[in-house]
C-alpha atoms as a PDB file:
ATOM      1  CA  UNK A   1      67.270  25.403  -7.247  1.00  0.00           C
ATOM      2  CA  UNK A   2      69.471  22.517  -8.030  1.00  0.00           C
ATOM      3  CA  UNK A   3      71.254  24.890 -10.433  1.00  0.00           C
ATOM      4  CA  UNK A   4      71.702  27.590  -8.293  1.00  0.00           C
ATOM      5  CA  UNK A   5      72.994  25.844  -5.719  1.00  0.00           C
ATOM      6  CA  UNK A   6      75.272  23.780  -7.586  1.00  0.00           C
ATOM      7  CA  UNK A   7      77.220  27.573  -8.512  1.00  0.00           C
ATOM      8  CA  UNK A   8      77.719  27.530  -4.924  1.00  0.00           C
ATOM      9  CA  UNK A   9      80.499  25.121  -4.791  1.00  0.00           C
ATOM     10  CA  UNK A  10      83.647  26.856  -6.786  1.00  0.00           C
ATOM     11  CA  UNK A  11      82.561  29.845  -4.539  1.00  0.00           C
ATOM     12  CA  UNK A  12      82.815  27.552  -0.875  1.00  0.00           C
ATOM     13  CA  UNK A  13      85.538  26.334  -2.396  1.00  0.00           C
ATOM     14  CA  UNK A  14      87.625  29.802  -2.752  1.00  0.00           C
ATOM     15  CA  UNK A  15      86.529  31.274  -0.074  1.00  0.00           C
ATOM     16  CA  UNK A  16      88.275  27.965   2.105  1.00  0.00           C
ATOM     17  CA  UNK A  17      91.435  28.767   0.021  1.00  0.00           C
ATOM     18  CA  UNK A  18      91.350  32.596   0.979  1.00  0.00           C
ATOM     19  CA  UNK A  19      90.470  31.821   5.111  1.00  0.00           C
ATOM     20  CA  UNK A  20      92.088  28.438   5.411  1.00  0.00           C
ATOM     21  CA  UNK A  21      96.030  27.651   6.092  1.00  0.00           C
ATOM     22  CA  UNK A  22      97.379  25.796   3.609  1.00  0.00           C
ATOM     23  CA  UNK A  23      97.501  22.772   5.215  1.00  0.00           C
ATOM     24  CA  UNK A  24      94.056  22.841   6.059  1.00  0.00           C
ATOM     25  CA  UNK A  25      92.811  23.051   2.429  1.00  0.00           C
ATOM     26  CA  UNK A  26      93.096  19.311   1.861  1.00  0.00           C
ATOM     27  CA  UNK A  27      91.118  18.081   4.488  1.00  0.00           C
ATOM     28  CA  UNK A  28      88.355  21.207   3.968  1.00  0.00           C
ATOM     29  CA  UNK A  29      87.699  20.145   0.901  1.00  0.00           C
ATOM     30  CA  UNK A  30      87.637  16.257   1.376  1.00  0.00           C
ATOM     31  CA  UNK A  31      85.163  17.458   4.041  1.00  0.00           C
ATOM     32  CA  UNK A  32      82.943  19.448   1.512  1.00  0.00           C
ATOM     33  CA  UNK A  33      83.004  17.011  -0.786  1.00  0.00           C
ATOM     34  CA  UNK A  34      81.558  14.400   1.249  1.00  0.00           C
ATOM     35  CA  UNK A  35      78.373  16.287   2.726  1.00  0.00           C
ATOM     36  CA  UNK A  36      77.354  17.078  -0.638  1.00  0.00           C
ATOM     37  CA  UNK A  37      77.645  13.350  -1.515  1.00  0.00           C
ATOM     38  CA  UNK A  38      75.903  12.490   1.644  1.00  0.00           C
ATOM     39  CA  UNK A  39      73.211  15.325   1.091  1.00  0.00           C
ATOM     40  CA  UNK A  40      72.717  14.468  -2.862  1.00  0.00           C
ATOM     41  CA  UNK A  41      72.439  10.602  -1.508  1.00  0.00           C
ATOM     42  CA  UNK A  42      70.071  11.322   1.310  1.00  0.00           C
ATOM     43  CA  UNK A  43      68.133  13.879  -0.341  1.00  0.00           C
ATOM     44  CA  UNK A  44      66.239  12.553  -3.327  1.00  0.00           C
ATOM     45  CA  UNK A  45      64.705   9.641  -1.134  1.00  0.00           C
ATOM     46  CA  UNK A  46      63.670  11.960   2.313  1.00  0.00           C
ATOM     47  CA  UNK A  47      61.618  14.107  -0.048  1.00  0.00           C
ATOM     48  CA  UNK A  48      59.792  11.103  -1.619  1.00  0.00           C
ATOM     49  CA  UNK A  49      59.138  10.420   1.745  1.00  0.00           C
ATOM     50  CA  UNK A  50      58.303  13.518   2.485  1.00  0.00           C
ATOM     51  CA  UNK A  51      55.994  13.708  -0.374  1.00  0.00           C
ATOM     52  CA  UNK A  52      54.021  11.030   0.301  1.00  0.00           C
ATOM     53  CA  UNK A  53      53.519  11.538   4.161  1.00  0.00           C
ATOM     54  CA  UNK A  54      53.000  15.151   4.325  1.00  0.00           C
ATOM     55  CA  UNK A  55      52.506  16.348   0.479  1.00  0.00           C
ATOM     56  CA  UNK A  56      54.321  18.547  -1.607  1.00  0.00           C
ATOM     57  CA  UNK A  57      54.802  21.442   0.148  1.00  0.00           C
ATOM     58  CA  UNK A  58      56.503  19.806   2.522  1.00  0.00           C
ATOM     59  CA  UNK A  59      59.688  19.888   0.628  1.00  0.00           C
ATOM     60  CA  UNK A  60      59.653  23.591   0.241  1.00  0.00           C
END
């Protein structure tokens, strides 16, 4: 999933430089950038929590 997912971002990426004024683009992609940092942060720990509390298939 990780993988898949991960092929996502070049194609978010061009499809904010085909919608997105120029002058937008910047701050789009600072944008971007950050939730995945915040999600790939955040992530990892809420499903060991997850995991523990509720099982495994509460992460699916």
């Amino acid at each position: 999933m990780q993988g898949f997912s991960s092929a996502l971002i070049p194609v978010g990426i061009s499809i904010m430089r085909d919608e997105l004024p120029k002058e937008k683009m910047g701050s789009a992609v600072a944008l971007m950038s950050a939730t995945l940092g915040i999600g790939s942060a955040l992530g990892l720990p809420l499903a060991g929590v997850l995991y523990e509390s509720l099982g495994w298939e509460s992460i699916f």
